[in-house]
Protein backbone atom coordinates (compact mmCIF):
# COMPACT_ATOMS: atom_id res chain seq x y z
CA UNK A 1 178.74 20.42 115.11
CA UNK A 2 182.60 21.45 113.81
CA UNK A 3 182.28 25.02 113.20
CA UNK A 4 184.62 24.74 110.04
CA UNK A 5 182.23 22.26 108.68
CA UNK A 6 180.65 22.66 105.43
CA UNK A 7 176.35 22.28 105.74
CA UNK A 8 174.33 21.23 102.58
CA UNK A 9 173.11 24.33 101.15
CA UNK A 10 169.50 25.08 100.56
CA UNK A 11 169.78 26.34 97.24
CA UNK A 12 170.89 23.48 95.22
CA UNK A 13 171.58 25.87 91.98
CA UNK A 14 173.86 27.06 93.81
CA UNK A 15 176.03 24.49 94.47
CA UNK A 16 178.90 23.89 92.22
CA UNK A 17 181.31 21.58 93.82
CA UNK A 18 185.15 21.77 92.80
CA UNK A 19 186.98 19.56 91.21
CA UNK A 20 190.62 20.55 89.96
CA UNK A 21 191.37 17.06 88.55
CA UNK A 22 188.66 18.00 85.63
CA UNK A 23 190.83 20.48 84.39
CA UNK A 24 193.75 18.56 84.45
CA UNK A 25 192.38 15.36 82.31
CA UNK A 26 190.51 18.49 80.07
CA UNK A 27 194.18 19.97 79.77
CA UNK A 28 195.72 16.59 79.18
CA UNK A 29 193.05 15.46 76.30
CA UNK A 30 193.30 18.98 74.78
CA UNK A 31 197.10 18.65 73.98
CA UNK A 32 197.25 14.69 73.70
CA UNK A 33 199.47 14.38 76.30
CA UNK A 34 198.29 10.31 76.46
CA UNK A 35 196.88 10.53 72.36
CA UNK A 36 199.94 7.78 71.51
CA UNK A 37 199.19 5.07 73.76
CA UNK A 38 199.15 1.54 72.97
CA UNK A 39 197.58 -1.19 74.81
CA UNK A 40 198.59 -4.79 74.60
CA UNK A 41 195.02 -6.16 75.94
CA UNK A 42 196.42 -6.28 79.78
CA UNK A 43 198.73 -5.35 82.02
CA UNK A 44 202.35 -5.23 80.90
CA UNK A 45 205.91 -3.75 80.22
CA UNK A 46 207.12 -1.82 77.48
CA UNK A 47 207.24 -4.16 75.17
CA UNK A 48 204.45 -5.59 75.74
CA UNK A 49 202.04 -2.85 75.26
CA UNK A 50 204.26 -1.71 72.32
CA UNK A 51 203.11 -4.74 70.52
CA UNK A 52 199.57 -3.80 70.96
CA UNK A 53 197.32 -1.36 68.90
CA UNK A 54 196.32 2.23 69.92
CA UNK A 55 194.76 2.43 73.38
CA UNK A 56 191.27 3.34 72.22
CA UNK A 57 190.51 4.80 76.18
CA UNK A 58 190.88 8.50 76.67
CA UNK A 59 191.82 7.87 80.39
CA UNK A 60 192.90 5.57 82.10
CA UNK A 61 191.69 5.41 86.46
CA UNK A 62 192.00 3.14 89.18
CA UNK A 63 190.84 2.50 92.16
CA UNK A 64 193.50 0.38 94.31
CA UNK A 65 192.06 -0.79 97.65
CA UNK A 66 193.94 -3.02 100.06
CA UNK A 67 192.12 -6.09 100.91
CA UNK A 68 192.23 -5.27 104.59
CA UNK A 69 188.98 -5.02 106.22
CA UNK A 70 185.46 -3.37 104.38
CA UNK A 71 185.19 -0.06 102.46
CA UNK A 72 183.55 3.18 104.10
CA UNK A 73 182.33 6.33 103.30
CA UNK A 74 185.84 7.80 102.76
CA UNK A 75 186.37 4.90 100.02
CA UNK A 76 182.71 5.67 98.12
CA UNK A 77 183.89 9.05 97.71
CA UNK A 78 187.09 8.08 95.89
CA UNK A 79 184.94 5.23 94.16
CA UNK A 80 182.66 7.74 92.63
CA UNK A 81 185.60 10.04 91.96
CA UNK A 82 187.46 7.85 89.83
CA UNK A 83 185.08 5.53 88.16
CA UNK A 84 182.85 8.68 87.82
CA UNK A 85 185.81 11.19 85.90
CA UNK A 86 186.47 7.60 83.75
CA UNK A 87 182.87 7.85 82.36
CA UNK A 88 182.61 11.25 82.23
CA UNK A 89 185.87 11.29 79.98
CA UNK A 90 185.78 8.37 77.39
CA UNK A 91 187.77 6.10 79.47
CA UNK A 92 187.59 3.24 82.01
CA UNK A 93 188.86 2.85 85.48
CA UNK A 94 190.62 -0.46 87.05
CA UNK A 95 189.59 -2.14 90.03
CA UNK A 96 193.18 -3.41 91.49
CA UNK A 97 193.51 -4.71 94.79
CA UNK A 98 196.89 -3.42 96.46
CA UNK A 99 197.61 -7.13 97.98
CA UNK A 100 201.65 -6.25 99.05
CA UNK A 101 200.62 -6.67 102.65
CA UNK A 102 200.28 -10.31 103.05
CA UNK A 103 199.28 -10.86 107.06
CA UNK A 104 196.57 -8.18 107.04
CA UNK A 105 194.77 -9.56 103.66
CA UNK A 106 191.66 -11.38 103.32
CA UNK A 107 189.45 -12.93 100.40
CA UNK A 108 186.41 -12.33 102.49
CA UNK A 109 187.35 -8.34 102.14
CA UNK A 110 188.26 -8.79 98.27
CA UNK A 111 184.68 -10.13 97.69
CA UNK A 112 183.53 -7.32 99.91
CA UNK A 113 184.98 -4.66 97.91
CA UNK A 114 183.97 -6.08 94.68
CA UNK A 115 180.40 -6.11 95.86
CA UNK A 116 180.83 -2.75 97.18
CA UNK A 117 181.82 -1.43 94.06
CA UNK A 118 178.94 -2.91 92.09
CA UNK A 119 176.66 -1.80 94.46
CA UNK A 120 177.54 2.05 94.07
CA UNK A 121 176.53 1.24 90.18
CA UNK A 122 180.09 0.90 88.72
CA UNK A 123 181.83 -1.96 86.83
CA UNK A 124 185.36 -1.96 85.72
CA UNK A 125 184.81 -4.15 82.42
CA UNK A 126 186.36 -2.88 79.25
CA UNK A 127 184.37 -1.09 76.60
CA UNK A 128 183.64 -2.52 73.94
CA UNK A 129 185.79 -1.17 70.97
CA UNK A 130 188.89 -2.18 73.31
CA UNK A 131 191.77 -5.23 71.95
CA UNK A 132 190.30 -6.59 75.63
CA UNK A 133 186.61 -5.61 75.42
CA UNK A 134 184.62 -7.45 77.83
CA UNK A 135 187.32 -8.13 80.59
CA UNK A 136 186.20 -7.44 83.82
CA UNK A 137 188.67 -8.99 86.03
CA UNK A 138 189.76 -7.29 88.52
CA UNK A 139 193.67 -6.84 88.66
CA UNK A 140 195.93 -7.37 91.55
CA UNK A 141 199.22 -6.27 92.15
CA UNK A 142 200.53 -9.33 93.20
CA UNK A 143 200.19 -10.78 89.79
CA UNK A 144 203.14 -7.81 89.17
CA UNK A 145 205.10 -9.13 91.73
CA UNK A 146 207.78 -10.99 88.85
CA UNK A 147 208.09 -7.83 87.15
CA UNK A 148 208.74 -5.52 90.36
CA UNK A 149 211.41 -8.16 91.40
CA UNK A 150 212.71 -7.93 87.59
CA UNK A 151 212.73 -4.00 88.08
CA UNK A 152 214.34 -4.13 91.69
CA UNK A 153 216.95 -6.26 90.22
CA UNK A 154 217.14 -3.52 87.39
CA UNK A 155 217.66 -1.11 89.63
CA UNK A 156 220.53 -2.81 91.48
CA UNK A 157 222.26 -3.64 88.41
CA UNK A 158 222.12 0.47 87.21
CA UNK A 159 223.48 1.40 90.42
CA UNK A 160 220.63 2.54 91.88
CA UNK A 161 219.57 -0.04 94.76
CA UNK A 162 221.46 -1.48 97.25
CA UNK A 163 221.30 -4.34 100.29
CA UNK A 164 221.26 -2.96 103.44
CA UNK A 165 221.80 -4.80 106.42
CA UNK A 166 221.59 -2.31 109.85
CA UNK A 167 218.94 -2.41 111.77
CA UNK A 168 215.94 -0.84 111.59
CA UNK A 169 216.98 1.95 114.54
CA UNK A 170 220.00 2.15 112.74
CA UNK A 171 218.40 3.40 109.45
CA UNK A 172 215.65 5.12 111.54
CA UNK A 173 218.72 7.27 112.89
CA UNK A 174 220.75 7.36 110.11
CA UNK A 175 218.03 8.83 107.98
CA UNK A 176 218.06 12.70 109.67
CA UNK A 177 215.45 14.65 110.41
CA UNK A 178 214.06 18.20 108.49
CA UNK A 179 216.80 19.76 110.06
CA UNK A 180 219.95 17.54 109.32
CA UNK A 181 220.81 15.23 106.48
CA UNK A 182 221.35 11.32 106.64
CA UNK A 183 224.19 9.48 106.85
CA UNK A 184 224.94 6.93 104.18
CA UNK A 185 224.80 3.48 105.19
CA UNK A 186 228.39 1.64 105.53
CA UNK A 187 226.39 -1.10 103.03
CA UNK A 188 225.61 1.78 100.15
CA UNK A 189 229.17 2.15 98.39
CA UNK A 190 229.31 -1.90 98.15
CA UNK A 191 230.00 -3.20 95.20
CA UNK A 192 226.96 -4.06 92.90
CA UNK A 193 227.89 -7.82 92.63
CA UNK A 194 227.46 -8.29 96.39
CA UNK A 195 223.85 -6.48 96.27
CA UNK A 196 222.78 -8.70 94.03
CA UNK A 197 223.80 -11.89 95.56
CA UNK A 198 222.26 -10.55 98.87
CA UNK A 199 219.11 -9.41 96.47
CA UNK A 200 219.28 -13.27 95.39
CA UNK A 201 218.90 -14.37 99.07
CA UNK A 202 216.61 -12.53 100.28
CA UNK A 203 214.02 -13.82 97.86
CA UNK A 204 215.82 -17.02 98.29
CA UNK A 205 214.96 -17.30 101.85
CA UNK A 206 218.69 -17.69 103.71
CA UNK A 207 218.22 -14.54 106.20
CA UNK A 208 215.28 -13.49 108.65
CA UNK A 209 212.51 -11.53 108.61
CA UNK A 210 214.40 -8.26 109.14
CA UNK A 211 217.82 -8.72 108.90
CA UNK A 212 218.01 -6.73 105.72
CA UNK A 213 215.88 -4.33 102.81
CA UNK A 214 216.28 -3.26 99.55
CA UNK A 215 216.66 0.55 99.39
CA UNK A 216 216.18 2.98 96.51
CA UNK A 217 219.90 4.90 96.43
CA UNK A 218 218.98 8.96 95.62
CA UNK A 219 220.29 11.47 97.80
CA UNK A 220 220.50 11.25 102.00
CA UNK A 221 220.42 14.84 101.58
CA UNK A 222 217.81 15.54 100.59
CA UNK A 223 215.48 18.33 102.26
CA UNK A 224 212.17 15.67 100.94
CA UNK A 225 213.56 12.50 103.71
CA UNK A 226 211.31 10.29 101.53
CA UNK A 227 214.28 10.62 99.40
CA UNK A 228 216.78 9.34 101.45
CA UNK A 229 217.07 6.11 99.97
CA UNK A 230 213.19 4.54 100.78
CA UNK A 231 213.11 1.21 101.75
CA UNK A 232 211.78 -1.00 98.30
CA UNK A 233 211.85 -4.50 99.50
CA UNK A 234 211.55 -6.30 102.72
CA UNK A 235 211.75 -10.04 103.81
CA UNK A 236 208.32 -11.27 105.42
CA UNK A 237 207.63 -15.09 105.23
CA UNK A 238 203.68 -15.02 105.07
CA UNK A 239 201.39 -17.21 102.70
CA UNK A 240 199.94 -14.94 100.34
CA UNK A 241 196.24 -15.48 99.49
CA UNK A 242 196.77 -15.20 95.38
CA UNK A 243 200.63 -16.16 94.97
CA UNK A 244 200.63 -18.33 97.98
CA UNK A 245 203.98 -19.35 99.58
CA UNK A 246 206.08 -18.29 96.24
CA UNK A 247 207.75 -14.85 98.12
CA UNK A 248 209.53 -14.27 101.02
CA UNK A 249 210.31 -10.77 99.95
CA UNK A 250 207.08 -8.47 99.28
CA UNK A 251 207.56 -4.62 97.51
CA UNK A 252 207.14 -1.87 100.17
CA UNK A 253 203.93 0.35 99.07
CA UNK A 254 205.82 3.04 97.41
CA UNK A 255 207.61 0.75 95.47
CA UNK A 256 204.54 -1.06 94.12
CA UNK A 257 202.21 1.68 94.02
CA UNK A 258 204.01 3.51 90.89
CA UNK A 259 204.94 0.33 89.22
CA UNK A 260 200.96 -0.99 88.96
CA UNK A 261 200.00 2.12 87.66
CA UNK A 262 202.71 1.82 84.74
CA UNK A 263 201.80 -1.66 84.12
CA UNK A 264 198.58 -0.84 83.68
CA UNK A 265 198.64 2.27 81.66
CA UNK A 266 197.06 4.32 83.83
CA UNK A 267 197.14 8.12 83.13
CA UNK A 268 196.12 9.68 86.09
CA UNK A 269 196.76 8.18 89.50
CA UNK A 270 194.66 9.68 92.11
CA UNK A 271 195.34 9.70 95.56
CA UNK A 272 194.48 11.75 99.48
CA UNK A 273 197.30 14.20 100.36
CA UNK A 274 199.38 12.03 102.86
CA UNK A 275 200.79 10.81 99.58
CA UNK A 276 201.64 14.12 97.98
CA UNK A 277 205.36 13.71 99.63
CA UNK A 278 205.64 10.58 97.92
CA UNK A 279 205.39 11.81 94.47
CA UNK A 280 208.78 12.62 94.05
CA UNK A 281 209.96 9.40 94.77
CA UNK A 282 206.36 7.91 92.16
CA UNK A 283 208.05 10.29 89.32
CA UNK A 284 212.00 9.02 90.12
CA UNK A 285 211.25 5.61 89.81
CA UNK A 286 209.03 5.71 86.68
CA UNK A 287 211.63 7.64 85.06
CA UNK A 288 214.19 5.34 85.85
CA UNK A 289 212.15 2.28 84.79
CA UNK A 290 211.39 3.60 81.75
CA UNK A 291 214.90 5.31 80.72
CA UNK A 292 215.99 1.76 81.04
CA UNK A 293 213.16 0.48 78.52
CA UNK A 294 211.10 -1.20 81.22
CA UNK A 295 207.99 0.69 81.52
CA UNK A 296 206.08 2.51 78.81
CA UNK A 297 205.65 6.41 78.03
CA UNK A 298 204.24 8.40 79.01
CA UNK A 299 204.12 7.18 81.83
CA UNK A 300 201.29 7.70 85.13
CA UNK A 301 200.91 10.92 86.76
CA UNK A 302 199.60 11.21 90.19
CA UNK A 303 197.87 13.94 91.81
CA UNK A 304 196.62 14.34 95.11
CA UNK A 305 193.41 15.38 96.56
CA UNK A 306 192.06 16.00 100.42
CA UNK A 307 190.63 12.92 102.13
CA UNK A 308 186.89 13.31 103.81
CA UNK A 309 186.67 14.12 106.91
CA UNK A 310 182.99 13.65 107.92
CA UNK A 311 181.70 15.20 111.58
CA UNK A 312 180.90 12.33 114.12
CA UNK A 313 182.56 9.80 111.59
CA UNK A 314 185.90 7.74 111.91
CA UNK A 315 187.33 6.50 108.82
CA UNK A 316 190.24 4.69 110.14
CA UNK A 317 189.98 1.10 108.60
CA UNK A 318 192.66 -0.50 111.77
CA UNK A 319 190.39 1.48 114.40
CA UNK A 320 186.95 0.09 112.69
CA UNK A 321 188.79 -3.22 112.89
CA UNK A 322 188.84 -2.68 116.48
CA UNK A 323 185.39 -1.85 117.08
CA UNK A 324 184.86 -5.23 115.14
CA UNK A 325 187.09 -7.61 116.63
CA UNK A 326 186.16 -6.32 120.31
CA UNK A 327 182.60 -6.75 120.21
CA UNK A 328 181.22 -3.15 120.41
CA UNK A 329 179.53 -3.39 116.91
CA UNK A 330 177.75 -6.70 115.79
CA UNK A 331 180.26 -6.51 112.66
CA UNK A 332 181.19 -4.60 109.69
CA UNK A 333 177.62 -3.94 108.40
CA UNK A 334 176.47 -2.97 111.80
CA UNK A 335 174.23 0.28 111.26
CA UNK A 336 176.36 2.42 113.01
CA UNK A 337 179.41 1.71 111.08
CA UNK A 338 180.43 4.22 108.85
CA UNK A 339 181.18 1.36 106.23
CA UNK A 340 179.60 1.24 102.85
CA UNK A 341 177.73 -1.96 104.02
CA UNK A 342 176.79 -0.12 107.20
CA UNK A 343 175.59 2.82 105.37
CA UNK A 344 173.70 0.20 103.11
CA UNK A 345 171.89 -1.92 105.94
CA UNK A 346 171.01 1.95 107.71
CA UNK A 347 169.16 2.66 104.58
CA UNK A 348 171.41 5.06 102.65
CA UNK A 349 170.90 4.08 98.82
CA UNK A 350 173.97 4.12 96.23
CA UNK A 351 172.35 7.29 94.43
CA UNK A 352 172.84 9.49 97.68
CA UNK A 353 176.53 8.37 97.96
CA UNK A 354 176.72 8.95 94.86
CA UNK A 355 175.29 12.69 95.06
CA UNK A 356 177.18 13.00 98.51
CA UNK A 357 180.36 12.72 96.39
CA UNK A 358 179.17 14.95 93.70
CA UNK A 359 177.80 17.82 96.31
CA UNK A 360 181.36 18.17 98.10
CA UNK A 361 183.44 18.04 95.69
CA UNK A 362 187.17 17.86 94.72
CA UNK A 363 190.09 20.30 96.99
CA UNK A 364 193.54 19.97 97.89
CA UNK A 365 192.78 21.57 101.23
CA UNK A 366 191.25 19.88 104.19
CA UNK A 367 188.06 20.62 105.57
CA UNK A 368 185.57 19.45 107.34
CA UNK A 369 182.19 18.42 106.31
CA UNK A 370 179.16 18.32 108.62
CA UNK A 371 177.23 14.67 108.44
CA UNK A 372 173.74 16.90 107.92
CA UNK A 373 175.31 17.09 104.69
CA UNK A 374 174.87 13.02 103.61
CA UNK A 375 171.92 12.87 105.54
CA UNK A 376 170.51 15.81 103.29
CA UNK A 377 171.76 13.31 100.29
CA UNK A 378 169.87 10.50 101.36
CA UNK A 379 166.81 12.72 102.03
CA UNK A 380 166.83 14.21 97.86
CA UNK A 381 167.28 11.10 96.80
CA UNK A 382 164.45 9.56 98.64
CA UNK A 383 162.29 12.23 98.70
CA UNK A 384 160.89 11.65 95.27
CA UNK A 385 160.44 7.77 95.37
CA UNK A 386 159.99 6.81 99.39
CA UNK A 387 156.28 6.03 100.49
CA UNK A 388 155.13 8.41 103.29
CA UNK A 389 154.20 6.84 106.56
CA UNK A 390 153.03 8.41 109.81
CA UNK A 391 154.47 7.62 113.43
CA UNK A 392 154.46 8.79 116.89
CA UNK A 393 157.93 9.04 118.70
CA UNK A 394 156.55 10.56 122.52
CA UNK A 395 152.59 9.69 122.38
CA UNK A 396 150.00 11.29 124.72
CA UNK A 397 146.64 9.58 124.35
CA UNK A 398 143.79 11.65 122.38
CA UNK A 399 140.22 10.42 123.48
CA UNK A 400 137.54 11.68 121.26
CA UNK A 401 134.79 11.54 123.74
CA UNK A 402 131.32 11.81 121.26
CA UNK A 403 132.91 8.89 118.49
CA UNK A 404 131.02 6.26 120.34
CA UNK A 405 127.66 8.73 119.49
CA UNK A 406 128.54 9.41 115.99
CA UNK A 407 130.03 6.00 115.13
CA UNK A 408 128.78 3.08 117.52
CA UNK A 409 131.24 1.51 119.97
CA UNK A 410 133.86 -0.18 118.82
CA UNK A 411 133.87 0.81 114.96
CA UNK A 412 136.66 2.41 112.99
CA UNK A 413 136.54 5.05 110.42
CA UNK A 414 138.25 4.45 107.15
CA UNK A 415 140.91 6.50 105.68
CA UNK A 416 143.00 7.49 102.56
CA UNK A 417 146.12 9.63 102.41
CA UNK A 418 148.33 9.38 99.04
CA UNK A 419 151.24 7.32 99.17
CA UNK A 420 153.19 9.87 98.19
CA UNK A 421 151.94 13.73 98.56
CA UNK A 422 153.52 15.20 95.39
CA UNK A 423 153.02 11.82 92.92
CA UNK A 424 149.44 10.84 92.71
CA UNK A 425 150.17 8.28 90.31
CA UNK A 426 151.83 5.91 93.06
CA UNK A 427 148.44 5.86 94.86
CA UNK A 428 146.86 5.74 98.10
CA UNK A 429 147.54 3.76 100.99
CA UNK A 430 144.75 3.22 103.67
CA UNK A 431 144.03 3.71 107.83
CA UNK A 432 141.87 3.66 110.19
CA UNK A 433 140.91 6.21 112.93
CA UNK A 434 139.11 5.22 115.99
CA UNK A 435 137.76 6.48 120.02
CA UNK A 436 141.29 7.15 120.51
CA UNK A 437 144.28 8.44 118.65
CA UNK A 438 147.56 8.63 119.97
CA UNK A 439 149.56 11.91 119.09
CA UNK A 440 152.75 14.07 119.95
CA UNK A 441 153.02 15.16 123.39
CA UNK A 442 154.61 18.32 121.81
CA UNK A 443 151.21 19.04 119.76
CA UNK A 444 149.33 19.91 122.67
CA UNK A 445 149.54 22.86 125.10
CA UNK A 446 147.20 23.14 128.25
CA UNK A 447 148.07 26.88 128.45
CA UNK A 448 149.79 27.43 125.05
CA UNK A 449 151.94 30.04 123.97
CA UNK A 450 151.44 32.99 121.95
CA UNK A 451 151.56 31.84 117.97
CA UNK A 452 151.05 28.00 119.02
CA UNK A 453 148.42 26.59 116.58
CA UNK A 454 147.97 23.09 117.23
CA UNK A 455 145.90 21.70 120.07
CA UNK A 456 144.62 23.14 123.09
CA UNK A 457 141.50 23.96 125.14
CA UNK A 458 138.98 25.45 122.79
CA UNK A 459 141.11 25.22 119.75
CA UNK A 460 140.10 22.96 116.50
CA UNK A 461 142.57 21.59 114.42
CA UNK A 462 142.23 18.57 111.91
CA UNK A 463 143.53 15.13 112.16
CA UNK A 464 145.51 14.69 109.20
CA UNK A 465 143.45 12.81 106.43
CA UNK A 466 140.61 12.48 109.22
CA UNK A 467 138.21 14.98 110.91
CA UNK A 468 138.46 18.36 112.67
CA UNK A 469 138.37 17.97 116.47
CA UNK A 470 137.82 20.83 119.24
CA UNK A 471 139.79 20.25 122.23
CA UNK A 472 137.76 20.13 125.81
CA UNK A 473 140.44 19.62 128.23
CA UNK A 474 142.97 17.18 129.27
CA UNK A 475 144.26 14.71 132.42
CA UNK A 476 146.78 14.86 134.05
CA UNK A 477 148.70 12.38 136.87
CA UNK A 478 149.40 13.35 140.62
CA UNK A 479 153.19 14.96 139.08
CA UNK A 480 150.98 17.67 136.88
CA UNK A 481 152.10 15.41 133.69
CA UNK A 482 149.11 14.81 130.92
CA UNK A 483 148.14 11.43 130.40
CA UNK A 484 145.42 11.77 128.06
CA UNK A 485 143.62 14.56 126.29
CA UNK A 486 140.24 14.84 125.51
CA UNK A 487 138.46 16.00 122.03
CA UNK A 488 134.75 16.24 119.79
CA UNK A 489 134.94 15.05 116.69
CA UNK A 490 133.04 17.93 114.41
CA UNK A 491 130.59 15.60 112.05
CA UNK A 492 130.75 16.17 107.99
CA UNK A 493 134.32 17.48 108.56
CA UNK A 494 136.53 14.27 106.89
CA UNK A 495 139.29 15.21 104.51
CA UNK A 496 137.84 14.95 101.42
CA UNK A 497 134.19 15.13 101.90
């Protein structure tokens, strides 16, 4: 067990789990920072949503997987997060599938994630009193990928973009380090008529994979080196599942990321800490879009929040691809997969993901949780509803030497236990107890300890939902290891007569 990790407690009262981002949508609704919104029915620019009514949704969430492989337990948490703080707060949350990454994307995971989402009890239709009540498409940011090359070309024109054609080392090197600022590309102080005739070929196909990127121009100086002019655009000739082979040139993450969210009108973009040095660069680009009338205000916010980071559990998608496409699980649902489908074909139910979300909580500091802490989750959950059942897991053989007597050879006794012990009204299910019973080795004790209360020589104890026995001794093999223990069954004794 990690010693910084956090156990379930015992006294659920006492749990109340943290979650910052409440008071910063409570802040937000309080002063109307989002109160003027319009939305035009969909996704959109500026004008766009200008021409639609009042967006009737509080908030506006998303949840913006890449369609790279199956969800896991790090994904249900931000699932429930977001979808859970848009119900909680009058809005809706936005499935969008981050689809920028052609060569790693799949339909099979986009129906996957869709099904995932369902499953956890959460749909991403609009509410009824919306201009688009009822849609429940799911959005992808491909669909945005005229408008991001509208914006990059935007940029370019304002000065604020150029072509670059080194190398990859060469901008790698060029870039600095924490201690030392860049060095400006010999490509930056070009003329903005050349960038955008190179723009033009790139998407137009004339150079390779490689040979040259859009970058953001800001500030090579910059002490925050995701500032020093980030790469927006790339060429990479790959078919595209939704827009097929229409691009050559695909937006960089951090270039499409901030650009969905405004599309879509979402107020508060939520997102694990590796991003947090990003933001600067999310809040630059919005406020360039939308000083040049692209993009409406107010525009997204995002806010970062500490990924989970479960004991015995890895949560890297590419390394659970591994285990996949080597052979060492059976696939992404195998049991011991940490995916949602895993967890789902293991037995864990949506409600104890659900509560496993709720019980830990919202930080921006890392920490560890223990994994006795969703196990403990599926266990509430269950407890109330699951039908009780009985097993053996190392069985010694009990021999209750007078049943033949009291019984006849051969017959079986009947018996009732409740299906459940604390909800009468589900029933009883039924059993049968014969000459022998097989029980825990652990329950018996030849020569027991002090305070040991089960069976041993001499000692009675009941057979649960059957009859009180008296032990009379046991066998053992030629290693001194029991084999089979011997027992009277005490007549009239039964549980319940």
């Amino acid at each position: 067990m990690n010693p910084n990790a956090l156990p379930l407690s015992e006294d659920k009262e006492s749990i109340k789990p943290s979650n910052f981002l409440r008071q910063i949508i409570e802040k937000d609704l309080a002063l109307g920072t989002y109160a003027g919104r319009h939305w035009g029915g969909s996704p959109g620019d500026a004008a766009h949503h200008a021409a639609g009514p009042l967006d009737v949704q509080k908030v506006r969430m998303r949840f913006p997987p890449e369609p790279n492989g199956y969800l896991h337990i790090g994904h249900a948490k931000s699932i429930c997060l977001n979808f859970g703080l848009a119900r909680d707060y009058g809005g809706v949350c936005h499935l969008r599938f981050d689809d920028t990454n052609p060569e790693k994307e799949e339909l099979e995971y986009v129906s996957g994630i869709i099904d995932a989402v369902k499953w956890l009890g959460f749909d991403w239709a609009e509410p009824g009193n919306s201009v688009s009540a009822g849609n429940d498409k799911p959005y992808q940011a491909s669909d945005y990928f005229d408008f991001m090359y509208r914006a990059a070309k935007f940029l370019i024109e304002a000065g604020l973009a150029y072509v670059d054609e080194q190398t990859p080392d060469e901008i790698r090197h060029n870039r600095g380090d924490f201690g030392k600022p860049g060095i400006d590309s010999p490509y930056r102080a070009l003329p903005i008529p050349h960038h955008l005739a190179r723009f033009k070929e790139m998407a137009g196909a004339l150079h390779a994979d490689g040979a040259m990127v859009l970058r953001a121009k800001i500030d090579m100086a910059s002490p925050n080196i995701n500032l020093r002019d980030p790469a927006i655009y790339r060429i990479r000739r790959a078919h595209h599942h939704n827009t097929g082979d229409k691009w050559c040139i695909y937006p960089m993450y951090t270039f499409a990321h901030p650009i969905e969210d405004a599309l879509e009108q979402i107020t508060h973009s939520i997102c694990t800490l590796e991003f947090e040095d990003q933001r600067p660069f999310y809040d630059w680009l919005l406020d360039r879009l939308s000083e040049g009338g692209l993009i409406a205000t107010p525009h997204p916010r995002q806010y970062e929040f500490a990924r989970l980071n479960l004991t015995y559990v890895l949560t890297s998608k590419r390394k659970l691809a591994q285990l996949v496409t080597s052979g060492q699980v059976s696939g992404w649902d195998d049991p011991r997969m940490p995916t949602i489908v895993g967890l789902r074909r293991r037995g864990y139910t949506a409600e104890s993901l659900q509560l496993f979300a709720e019980r830990i909580g919202v930080t921006k500091s890392d920490s560890w949780i223990d994994y006795s802490t969703l196990e403990g989750c599926l266990r509430e959950t269950l407890d109330g509803t699951a039908p009780r059942a009985m097993a053996v897991l190392d069985p010694v053989k009990l021999v209750l030497t007078n049943w033949d007597e009291l019984h006849g050879e051969g017959v079986l006794d009947d018996c009732t236990a409740p299906v459940h012990p604390h909800h009468p009204d589900l029933g009883k299910r039924h059993f049968k107890i014969g000459k022998e019973v097989w029980i825990e080795r652990t329950d018996f004790e030849e020569t027991p300890p002090k305070g040991f209360f089960r069976l041993f020589p001499g000692n009675k104890v009941r057979l649960k939902y059957g009859h009180v026995i008296e032990c009379t001794g046991c066998t053992k093999d030629a290693d001194g290891k029991v084999t089979e223990v011997q027992a009277v069954l005490i007549p009239d004794t039964k549980s319940g007569t």
